[in-house]
N, C-alpha and C. Protein backbone atom coordinates (compact mmCIF):
# COMPACT_ATOMS: atom_id res chain seq x y z
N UNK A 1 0.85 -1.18 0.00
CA UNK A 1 0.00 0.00 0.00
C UNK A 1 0.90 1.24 0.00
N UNK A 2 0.73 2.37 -1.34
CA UNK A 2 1.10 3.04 -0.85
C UNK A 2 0.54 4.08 0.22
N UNK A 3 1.37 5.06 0.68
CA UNK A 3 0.55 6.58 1.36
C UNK A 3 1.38 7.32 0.86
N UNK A 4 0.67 8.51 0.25
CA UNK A 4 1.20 9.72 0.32
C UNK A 4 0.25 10.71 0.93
N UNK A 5 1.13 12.25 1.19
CA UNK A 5 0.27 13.38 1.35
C UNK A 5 0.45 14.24 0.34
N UNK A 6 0.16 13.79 -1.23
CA UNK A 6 0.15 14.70 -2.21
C UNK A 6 -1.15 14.07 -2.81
N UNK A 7 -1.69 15.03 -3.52
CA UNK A 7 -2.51 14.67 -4.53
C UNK A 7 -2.83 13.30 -5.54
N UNK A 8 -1.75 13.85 -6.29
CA UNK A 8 -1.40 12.36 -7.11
C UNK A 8 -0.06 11.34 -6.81
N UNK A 9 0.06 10.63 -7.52
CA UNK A 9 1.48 9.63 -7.47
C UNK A 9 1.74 9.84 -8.83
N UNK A 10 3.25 10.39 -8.99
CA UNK A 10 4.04 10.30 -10.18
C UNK A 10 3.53 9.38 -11.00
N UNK A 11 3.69 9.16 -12.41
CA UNK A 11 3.41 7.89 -13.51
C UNK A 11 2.13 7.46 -13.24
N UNK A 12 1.14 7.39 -12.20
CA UNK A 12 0.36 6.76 -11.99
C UNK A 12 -1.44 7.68 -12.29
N UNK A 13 -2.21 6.92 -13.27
CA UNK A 13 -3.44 7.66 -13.28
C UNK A 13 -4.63 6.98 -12.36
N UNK A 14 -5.47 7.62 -11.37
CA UNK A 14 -5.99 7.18 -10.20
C UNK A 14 -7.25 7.24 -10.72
N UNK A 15 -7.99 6.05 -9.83
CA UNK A 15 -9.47 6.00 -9.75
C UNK A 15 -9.93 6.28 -8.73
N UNK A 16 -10.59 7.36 -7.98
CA UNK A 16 -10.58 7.46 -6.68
C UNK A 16 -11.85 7.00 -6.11
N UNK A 17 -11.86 5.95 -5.04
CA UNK A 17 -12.74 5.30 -4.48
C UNK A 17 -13.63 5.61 -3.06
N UNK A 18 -13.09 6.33 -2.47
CA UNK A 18 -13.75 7.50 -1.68
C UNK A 18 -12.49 7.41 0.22
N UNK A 19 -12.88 8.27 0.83
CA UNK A 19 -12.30 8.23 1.93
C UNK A 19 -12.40 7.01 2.51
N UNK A 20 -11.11 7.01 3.50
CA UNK A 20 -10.73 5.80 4.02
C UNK A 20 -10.13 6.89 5.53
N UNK A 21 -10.11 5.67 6.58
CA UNK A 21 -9.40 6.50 7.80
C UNK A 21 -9.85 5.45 8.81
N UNK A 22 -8.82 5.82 9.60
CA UNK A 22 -8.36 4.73 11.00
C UNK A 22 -8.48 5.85 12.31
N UNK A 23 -8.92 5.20 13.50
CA UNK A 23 -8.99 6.03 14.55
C UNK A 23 -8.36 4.94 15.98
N UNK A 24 -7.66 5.81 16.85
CA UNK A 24 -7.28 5.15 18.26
C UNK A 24 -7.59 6.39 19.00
N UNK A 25 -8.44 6.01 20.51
CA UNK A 25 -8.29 7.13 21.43
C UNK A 25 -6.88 5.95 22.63
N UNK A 26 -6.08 6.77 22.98
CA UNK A 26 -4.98 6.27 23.94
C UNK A 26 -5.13 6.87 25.19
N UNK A 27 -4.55 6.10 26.32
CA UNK A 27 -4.16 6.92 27.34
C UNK A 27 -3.12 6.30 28.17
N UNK A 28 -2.39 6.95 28.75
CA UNK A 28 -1.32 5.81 29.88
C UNK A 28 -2.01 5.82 31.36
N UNK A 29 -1.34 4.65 31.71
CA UNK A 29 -1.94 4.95 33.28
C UNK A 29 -1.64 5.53 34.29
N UNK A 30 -2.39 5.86 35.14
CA UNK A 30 -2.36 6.92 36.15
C UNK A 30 -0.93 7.13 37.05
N UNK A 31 -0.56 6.54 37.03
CA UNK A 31 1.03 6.14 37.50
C UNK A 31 2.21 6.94 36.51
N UNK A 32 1.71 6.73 34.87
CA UNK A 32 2.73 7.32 34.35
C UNK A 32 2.05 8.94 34.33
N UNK A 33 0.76 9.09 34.61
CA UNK A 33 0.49 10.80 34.33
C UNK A 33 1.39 11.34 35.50
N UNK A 34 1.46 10.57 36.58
CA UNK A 34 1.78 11.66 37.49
C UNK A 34 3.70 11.27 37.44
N UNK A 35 4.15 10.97 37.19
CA UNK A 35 5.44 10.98 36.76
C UNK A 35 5.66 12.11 35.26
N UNK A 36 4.97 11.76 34.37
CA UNK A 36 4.96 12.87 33.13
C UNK A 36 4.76 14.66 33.84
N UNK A 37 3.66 14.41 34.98
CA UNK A 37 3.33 15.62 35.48
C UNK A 37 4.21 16.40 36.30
N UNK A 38 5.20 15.52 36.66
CA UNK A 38 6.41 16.58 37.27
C UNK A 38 7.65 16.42 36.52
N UNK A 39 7.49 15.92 35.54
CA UNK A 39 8.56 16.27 34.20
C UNK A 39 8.27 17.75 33.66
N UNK A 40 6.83 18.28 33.79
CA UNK A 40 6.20 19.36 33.51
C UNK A 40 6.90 20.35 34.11
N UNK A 41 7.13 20.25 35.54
CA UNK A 41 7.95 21.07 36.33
C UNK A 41 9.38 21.47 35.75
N UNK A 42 10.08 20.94 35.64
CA UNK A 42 11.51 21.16 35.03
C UNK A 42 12.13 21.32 33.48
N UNK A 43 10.73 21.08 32.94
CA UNK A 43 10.70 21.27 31.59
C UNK A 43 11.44 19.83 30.75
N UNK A 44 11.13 19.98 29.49
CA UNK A 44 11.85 18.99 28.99
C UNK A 44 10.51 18.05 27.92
N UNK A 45 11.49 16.83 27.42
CA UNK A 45 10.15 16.40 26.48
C UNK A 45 9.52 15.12 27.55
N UNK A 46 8.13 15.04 27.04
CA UNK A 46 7.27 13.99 28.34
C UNK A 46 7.44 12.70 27.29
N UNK A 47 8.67 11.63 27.36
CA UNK A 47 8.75 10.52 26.45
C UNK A 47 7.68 9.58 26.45
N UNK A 48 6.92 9.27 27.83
CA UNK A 48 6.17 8.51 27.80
C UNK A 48 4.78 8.98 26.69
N UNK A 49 4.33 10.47 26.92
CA UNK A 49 3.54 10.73 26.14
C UNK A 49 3.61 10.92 24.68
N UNK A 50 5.30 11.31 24.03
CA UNK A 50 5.63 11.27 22.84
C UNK A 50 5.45 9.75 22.40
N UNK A 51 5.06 8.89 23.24
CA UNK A 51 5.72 6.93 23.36
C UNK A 51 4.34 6.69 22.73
N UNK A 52 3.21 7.68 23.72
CA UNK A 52 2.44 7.22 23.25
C UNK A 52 1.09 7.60 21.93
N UNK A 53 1.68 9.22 21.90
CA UNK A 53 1.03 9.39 20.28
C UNK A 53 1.85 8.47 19.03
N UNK A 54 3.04 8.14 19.21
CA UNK A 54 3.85 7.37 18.23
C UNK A 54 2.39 5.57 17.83
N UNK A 55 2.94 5.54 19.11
CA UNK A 55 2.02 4.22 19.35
C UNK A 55 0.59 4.17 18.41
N UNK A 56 -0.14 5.86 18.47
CA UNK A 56 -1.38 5.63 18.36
C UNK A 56 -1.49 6.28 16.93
N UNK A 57 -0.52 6.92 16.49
CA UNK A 57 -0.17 7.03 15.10
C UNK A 57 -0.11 6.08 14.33
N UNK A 58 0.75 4.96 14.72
CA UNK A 58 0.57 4.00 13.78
C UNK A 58 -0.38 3.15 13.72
N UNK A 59 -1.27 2.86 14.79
CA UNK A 59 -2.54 2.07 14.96
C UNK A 59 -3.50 2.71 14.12
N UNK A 60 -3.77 3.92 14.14
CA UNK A 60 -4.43 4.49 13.25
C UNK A 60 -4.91 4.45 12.09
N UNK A 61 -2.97 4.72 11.44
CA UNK A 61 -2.36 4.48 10.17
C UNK A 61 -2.36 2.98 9.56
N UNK A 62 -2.50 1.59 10.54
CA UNK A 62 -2.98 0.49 10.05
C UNK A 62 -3.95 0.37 9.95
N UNK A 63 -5.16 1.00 10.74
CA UNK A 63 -6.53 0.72 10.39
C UNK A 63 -7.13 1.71 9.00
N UNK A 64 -6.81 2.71 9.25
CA UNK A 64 -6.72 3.22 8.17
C UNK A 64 -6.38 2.43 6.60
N UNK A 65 -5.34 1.88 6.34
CA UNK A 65 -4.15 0.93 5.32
C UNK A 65 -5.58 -0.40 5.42
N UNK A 66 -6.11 -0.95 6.71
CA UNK A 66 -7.21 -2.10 6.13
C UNK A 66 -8.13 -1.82 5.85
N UNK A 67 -9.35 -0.72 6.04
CA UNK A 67 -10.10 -0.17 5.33
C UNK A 67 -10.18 0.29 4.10
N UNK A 68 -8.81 0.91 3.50
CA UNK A 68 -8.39 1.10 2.21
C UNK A 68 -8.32 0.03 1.39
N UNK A 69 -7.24 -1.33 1.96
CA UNK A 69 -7.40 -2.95 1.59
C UNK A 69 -8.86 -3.21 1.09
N UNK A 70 -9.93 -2.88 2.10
CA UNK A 70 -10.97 -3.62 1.87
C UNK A 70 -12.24 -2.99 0.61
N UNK A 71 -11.64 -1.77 0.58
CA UNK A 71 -12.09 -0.88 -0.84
C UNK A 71 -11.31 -1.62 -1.65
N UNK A 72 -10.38 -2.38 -1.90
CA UNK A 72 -9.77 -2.63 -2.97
C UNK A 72 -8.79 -1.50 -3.69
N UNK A 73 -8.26 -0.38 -2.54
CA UNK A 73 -7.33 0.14 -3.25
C UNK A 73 -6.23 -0.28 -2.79
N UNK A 74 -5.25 0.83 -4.00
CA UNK A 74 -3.59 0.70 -4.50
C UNK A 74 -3.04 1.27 -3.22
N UNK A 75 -3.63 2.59 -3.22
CA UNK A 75 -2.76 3.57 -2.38
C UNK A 75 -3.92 4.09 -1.94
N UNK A 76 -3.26 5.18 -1.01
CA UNK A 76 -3.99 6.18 -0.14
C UNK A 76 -3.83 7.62 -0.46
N UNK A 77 -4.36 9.19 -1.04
CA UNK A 77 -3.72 10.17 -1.24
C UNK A 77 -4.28 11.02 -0.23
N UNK A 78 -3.79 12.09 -0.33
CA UNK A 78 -4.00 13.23 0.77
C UNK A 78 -4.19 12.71 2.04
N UNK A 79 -3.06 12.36 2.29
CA UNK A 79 -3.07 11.17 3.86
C UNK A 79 -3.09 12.01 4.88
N UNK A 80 -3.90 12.33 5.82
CA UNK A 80 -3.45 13.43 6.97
C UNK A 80 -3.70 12.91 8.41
N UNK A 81 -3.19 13.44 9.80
CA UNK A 81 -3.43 13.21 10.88
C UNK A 81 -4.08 14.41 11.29
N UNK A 82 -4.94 13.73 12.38
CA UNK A 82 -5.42 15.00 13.32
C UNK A 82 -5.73 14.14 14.46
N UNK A 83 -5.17 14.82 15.73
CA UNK A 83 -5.48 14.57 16.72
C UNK A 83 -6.42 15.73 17.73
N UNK A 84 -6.91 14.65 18.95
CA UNK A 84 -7.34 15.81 19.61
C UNK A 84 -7.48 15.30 21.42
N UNK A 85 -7.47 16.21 22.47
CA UNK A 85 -7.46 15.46 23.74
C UNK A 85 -9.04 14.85 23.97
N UNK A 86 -9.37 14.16 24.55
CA UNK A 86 -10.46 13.56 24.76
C UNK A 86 -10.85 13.80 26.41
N UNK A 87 -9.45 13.73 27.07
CA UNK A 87 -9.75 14.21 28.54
C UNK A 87 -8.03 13.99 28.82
N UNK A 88 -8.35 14.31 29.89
CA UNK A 88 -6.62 14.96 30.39
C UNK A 88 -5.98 13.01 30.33
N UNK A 89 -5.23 13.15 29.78
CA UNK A 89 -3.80 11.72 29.38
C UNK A 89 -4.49 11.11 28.48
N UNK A 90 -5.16 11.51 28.06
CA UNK A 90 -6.30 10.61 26.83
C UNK A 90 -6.26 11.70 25.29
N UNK A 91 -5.99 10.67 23.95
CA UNK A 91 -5.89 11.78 23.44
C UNK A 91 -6.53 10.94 21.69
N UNK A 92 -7.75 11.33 20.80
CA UNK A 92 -8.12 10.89 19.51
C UNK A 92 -6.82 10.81 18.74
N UNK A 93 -6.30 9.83 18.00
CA UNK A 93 -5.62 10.18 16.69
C UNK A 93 -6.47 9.47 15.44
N UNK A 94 -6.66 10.06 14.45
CA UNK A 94 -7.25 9.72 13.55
C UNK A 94 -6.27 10.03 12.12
N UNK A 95 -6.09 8.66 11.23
CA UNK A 95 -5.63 8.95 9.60
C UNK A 95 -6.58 9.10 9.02
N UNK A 96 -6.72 9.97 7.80
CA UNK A 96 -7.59 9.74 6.78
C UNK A 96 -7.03 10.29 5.56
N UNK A 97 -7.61 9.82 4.50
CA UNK A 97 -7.06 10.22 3.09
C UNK A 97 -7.98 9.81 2.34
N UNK A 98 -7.60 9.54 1.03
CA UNK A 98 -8.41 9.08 -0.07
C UNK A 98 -7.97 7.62 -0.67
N UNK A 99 -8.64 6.67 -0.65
CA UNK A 99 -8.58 5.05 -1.12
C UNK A 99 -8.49 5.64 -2.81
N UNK A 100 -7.33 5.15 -3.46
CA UNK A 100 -7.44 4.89 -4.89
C UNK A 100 -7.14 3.83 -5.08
N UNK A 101 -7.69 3.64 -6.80
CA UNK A 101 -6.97 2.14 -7.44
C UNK A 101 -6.32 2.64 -8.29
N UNK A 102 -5.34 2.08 -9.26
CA UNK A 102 -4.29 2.11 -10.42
C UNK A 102 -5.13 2.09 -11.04
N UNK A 103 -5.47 2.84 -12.74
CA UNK A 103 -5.98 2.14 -13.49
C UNK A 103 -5.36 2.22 -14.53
């Protein structure tokens, strides 16, 4: 499968089959908020929470990639993320783009 975040794919003329997109809401447990929460204090990056949009990026980005599978497309275009908090250590990530086929 490919993904891009452009329009088209070089050499390739597309059939576009309609949106496709994957969603995870995450959170860590209460143990790591309050360890992240006095990392807050001294500044610096919170790894556990970078650990865990990584995490929920790619879960996303696979559900996303089998929904596209199950349209029967090639690739994915205008691939984008958006996240959002859902409640404090809890946070939506969602892929979406466009399912094409080769034709």
């Amino acid at each position: 499968m490919i993904l891009v975040t452009t329009e088209t794919i070089s050499g390739k003329e597309l059939e576009m089959l309609g949106l496709c997109r994957g969603s995870t809401i995450q959170s860590k447990n209460i143990g790591r908020d309050i360890t992240q929460s006095f990392k807050t204090l001294v500044g610096g990056e919170l790894k556990a929470y970078t650990d865990m949009m990584n995490e929920a990026r790619a879960l996303a980005t696979k559900r996303m990639v089998e929904e596209a599978e199950q349209m029967g497309a090639d690739a994915v275009v205008c691939m984008r993320y958006a996240s959002a908090a859902v409640m404090q250590g809890a946070a939506e990530v969602i892929a979406y783009g466009t399912a094409v086929k080769f034709k």
